[in-house]
Protein backbone atom coordinates (compact mmCIF):
# COMPACT_ATOMS: atom_id res chain seq x y z
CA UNK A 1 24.68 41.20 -21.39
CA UNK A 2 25.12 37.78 -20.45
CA UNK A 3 26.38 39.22 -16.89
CA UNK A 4 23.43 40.72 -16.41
CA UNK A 5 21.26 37.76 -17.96
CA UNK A 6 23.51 35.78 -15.30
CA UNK A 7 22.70 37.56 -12.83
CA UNK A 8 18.94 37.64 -13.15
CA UNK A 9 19.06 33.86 -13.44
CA UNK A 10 20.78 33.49 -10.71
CA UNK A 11 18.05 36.00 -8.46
CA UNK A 12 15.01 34.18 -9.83
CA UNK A 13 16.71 30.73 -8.86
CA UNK A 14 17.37 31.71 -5.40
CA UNK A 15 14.25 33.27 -5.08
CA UNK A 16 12.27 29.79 -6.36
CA UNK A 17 14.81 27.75 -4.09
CA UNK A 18 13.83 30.05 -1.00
CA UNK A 19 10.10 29.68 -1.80
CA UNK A 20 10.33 25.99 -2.12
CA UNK A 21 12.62 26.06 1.19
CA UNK A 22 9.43 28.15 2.46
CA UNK A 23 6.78 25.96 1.19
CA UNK A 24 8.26 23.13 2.67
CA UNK A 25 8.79 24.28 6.08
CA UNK A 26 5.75 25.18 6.42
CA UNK A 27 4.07 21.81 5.06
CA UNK A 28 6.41 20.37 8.03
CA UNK A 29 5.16 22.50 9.89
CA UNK A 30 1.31 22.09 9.15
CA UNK A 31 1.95 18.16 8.71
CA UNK A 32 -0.15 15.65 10.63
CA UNK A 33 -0.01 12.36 12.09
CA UNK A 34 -3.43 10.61 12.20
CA UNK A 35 -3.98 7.84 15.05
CA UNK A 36 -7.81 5.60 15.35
CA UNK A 37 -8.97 4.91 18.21
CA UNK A 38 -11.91 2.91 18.24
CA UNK A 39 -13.65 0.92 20.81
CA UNK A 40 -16.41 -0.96 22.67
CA UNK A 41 -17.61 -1.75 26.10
CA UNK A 42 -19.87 -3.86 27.74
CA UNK A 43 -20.83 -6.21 24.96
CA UNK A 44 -21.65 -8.94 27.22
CA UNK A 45 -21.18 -11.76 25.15
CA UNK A 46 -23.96 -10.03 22.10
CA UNK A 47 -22.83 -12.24 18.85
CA UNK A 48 -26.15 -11.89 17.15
CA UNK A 49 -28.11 -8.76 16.35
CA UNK A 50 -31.21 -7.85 18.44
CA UNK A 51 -34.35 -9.49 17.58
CA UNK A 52 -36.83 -7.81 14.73
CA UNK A 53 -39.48 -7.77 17.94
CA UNK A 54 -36.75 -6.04 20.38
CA UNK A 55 -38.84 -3.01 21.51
CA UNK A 56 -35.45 -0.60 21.76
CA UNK A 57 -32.83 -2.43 19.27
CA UNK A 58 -34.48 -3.98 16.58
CA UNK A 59 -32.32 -5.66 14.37
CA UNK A 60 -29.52 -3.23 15.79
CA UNK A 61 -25.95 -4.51 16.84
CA UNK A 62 -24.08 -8.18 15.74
CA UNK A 63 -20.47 -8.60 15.28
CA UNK A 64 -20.23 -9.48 11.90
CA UNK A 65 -21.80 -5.64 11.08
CA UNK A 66 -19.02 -4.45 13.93
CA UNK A 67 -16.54 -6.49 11.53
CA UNK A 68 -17.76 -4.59 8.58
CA UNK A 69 -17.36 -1.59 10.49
CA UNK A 70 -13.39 -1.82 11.67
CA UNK A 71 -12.17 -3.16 8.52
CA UNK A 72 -13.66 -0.23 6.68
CA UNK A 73 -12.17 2.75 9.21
CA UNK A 74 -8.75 0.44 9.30
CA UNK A 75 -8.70 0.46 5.21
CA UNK A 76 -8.80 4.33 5.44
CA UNK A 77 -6.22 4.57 7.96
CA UNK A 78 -4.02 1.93 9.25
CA UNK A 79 -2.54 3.55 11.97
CA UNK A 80 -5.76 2.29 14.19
CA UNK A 81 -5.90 0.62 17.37
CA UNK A 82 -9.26 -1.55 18.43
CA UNK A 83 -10.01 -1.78 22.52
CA UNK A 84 -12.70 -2.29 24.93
CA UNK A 85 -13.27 -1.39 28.50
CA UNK A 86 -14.90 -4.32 30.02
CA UNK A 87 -17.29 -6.66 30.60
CA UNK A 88 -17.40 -8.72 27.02
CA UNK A 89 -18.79 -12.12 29.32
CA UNK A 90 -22.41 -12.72 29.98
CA UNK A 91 -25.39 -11.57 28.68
CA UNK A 92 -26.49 -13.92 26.27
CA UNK A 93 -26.68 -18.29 25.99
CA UNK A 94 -23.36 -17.81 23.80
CA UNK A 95 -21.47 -17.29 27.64
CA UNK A 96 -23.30 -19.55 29.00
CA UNK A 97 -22.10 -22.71 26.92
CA UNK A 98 -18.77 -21.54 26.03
CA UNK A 99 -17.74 -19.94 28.72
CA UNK A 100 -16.11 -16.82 26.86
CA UNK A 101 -14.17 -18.94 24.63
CA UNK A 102 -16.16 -17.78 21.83
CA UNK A 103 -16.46 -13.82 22.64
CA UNK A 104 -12.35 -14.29 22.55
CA UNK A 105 -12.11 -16.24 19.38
CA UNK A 106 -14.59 -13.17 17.76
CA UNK A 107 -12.63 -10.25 19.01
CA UNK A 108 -9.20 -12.25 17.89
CA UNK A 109 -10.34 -12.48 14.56
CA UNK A 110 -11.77 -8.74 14.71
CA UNK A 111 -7.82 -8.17 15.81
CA UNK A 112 -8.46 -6.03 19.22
CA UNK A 113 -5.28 -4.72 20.20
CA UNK A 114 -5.93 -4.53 23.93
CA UNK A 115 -8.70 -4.59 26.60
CA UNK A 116 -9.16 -4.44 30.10
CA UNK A 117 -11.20 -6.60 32.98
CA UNK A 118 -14.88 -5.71 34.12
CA UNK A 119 -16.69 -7.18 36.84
CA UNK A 120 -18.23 -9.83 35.07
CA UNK A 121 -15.24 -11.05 33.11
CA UNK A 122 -14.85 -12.77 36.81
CA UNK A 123 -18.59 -14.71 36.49
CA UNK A 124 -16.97 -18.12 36.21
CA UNK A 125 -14.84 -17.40 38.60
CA UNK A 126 -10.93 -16.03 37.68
CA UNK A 127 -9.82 -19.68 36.96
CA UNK A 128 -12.70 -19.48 34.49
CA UNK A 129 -11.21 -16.43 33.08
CA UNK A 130 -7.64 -18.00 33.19
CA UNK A 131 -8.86 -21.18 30.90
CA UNK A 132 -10.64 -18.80 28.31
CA UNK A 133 -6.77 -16.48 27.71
CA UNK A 134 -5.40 -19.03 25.46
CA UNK A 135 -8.34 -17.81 23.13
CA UNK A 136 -7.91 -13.80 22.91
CA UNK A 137 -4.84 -12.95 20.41
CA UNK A 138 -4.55 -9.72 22.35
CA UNK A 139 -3.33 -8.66 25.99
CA UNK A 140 -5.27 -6.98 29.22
CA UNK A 141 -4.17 -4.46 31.06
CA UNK A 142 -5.63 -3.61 34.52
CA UNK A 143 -3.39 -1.55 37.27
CA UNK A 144 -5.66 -1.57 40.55
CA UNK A 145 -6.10 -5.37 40.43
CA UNK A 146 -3.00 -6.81 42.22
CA UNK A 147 -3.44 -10.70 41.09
CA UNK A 148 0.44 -11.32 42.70
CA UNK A 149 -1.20 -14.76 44.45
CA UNK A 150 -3.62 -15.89 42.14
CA UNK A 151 -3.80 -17.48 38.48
CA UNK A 152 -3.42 -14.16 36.67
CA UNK A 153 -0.43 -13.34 38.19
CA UNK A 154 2.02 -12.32 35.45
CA UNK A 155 -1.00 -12.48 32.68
CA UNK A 156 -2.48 -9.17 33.05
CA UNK A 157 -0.13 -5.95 32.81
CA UNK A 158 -0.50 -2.48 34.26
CA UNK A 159 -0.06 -1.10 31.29
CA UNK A 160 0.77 -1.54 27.51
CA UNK A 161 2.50 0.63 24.71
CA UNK A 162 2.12 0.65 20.97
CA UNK A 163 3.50 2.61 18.41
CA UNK A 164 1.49 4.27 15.24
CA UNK A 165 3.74 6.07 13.24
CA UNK A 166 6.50 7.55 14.95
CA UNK A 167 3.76 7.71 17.75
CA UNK A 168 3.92 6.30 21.03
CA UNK A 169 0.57 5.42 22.75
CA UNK A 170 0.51 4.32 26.57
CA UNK A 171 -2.66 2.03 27.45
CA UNK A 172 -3.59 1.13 31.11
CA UNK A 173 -6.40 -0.20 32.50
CA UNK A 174 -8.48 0.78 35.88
CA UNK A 175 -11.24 -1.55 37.07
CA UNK A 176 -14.65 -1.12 39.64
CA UNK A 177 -13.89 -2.40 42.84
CA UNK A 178 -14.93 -6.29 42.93
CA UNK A 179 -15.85 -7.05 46.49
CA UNK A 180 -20.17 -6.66 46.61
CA UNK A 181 -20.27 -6.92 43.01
CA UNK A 182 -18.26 -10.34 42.91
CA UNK A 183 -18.50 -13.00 45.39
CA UNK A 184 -14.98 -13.24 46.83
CA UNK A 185 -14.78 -17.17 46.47
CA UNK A 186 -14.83 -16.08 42.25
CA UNK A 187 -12.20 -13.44 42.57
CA UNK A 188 -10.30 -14.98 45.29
CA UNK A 189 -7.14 -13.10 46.37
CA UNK A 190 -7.51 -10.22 43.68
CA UNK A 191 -6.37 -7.05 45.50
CA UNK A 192 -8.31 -3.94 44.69
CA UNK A 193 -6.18 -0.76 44.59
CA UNK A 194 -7.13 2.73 44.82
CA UNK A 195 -7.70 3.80 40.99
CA UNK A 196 -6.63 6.75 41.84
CA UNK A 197 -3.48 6.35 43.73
CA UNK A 198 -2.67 4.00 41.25
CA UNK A 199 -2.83 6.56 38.25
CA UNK A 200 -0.82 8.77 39.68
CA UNK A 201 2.29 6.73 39.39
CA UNK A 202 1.12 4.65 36.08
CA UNK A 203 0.37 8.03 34.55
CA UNK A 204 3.73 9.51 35.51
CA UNK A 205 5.86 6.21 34.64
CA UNK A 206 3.93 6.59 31.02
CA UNK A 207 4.53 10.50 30.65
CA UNK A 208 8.15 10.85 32.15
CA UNK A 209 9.63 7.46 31.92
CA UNK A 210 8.09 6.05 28.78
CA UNK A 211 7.68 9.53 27.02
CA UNK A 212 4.84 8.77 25.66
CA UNK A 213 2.65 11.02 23.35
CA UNK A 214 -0.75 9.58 24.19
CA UNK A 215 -1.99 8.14 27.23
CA UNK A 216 -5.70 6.47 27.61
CA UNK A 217 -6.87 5.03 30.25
CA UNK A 218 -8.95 1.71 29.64
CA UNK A 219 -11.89 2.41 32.67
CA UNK A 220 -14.51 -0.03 34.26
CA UNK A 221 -14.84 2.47 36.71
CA UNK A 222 -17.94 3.89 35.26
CA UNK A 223 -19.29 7.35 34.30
CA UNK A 224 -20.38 9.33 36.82
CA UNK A 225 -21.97 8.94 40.47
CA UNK A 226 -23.91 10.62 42.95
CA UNK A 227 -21.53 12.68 45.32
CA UNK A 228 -23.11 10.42 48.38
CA UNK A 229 -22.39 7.23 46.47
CA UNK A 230 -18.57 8.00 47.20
CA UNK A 231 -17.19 6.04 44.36
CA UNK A 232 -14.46 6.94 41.86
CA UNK A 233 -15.88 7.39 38.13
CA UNK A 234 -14.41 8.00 35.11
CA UNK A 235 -15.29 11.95 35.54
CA UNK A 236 -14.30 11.80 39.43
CA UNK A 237 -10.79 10.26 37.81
CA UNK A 238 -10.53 13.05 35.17
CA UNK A 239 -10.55 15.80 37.70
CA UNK A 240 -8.21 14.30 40.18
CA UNK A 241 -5.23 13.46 37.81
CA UNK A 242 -3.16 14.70 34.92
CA UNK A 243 -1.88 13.63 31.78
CA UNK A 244 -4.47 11.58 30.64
CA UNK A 245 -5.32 12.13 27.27
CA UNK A 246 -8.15 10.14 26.86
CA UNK A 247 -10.87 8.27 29.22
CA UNK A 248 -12.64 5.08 27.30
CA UNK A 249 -15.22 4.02 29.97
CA UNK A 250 -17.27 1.22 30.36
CA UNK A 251 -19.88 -0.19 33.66
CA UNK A 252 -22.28 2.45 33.54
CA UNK A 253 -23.97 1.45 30.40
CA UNK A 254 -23.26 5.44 29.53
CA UNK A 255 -24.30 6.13 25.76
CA UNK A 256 -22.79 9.28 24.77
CA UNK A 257 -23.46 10.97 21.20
CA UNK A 258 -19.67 12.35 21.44
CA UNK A 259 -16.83 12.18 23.74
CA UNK A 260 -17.23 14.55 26.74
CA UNK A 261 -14.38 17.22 27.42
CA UNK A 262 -13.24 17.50 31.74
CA UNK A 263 -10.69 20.21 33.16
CA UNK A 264 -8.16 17.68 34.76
CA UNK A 265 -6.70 18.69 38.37
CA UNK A 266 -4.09 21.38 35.98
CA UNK A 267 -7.13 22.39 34.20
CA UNK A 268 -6.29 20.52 31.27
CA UNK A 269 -8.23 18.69 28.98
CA UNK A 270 -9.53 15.07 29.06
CA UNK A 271 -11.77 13.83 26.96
CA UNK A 272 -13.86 10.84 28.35
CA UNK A 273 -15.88 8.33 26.29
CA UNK A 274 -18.31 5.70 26.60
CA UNK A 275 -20.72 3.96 23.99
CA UNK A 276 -23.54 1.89 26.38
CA UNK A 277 -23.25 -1.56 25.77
CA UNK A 278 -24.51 -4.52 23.79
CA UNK A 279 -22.39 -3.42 20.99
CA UNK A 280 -24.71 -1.48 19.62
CA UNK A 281 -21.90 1.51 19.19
CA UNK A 282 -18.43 1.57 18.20
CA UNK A 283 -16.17 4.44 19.64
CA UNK A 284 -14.34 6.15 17.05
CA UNK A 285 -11.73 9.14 18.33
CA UNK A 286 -9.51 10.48 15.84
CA UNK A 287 -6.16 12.24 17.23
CA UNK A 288 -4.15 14.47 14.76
CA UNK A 289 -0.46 15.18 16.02
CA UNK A 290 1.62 18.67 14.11
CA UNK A 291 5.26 17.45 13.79
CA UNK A 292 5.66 18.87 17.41
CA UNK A 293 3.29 16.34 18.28
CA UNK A 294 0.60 18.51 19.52
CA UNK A 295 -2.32 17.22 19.11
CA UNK A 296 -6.14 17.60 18.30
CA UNK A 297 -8.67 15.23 18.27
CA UNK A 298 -12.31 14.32 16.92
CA UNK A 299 -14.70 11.86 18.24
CA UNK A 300 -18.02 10.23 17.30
CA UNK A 301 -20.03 7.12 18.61
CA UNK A 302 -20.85 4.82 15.23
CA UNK A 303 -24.46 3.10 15.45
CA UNK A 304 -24.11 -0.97 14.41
């Protein structure tokens, strides 16, 4: 009797131990990583909200309400990262008597991790630019600007990398090509690169070297252009390279409801992003990684 009450002891115990063992492979198995991405573009120097008597933003935008925003999606998950594609000077009076110091002192204390250069970040010239760095707490990234002989030299990176939980992310930034939109006497001996060229090997030094899991691509490029304006976009970039996870645009002024989806040159996908300018959107892409790191992703563009 106590053989056989042994015995079935013994069966129901391995039986509970192989279910747990079952449950819990497969909870490894359905586990997920959760990385934020959130970001702006084109904010040129908005502080304030629109006017009550703006005809298309009414009281729309500001900030402090962006603030509000960030620390509320960071609360709920802190594996978040904060960038912007471009063009945060001019706009308003705010750039005009600071000089950007103030759009830099904002974002520090909104805690962007990273942004990259847009054509007007040069309007007071790139020694202008130079004096405003010691005020932005975060880095920029831009690959097709070669600033070996001028003050940047050394200041802006190709590329950055962060890590979110077990994660690794790979940032770089692309920007529009400066000469007609920039008088060369403000961007002096800036070299512009081909953005696409340039991907190629960033992109591969991120995915083979680096190993990272995510790549984005930080884009002043723009959206999308005519076919005879013979410029690259953001869209034109997706479907020339591979391995880019993730687009974040900026230039165009493009406000899109939700990310858009591209078959890169492997017919993989990219998705691409933009939210128009002014701060009157916030980004917000969510990436979910299995514990083989595939990943998923959902996106939305957050009204201010």
């Amino acid at each position: 009797m106590k053989r056989r009450n042994f015995i079935k002891n013994t069966l129901y115990s391995s039986a509970a131990l192989a279910s747990t063992s079952i449950l819990t492979n497969s909870c490894k198995a359905n586990s997920s990583k959760k990385i934020t991405i959130l970001h702006t573009n084109d904010v040129h120097s908005h502080i304030d909200p629109f006017d009550k008597n703006n005809e298309k933003f009414a009281l729309k935008g500001g900030i402090s309400r962006r603030a509000t925003i960030i620390e509320k999606i960071r609360n709920e998950n802190a594996n978040t990262l904060l960038l912007d594609a471009g063009d945060i000077f001019q706009g308003t009076p705010y750039f005009n008597y600071y000089g950007g110091e103030l759009e830099f002192k904002l974002m520090s204390m909104l805690k962007y991790d990273l942004a990259t250069l847009g054509n007007h970040d040069f309007d007071n010239g790139i020694d202008g630019l130079y004096k405003q760095l010691p005020h932005a707490n975060f880095n920029f990234v831009s690959a097709n600007y070669d600033f070996k002989n001028t003050v940047l030299d050394t200041h802006v990176k190709p590329y950055q990398i962060f890590y979110k939980d077990g994660i690794k992310i790979g940032i770089f930034g692309l920007g529009v090509e400066l000469d007609g939109m920039v008088t060369k006497n403000l961007y002096k001996e800036t070299n512009y690169l081909d953005p696409i060229e340039i991907t190629q090997g960033i992109v591969s030094t991120l995915k083979q070297t680096e190993k990272c899991d995510l790549i984005i691509c930080l884009s002043h490029l723009g959206y999308k252009y005519d076919d005879y304006q013979n410029k690259v976009s953001d869209t034109s970039l997706a479907k020339a390279t591979k391995d880019i996870d993730l687009i974040i645009g900026g230039h165009t002024h493009t406000f899109l409801n939700k990310p858009v989806v591209i078959d890169n040159i492997v017919g993989e996908k990219v998705i691409v992003n933009q939210v128009g300018c002014h701060g009157l959107f916030l980004g917000k892409i969510d990436f979910y990684f299995d514990s083989f790191k595939n990943k998923k992703y959902e996106g939305v563009s957050i009204e201010v």
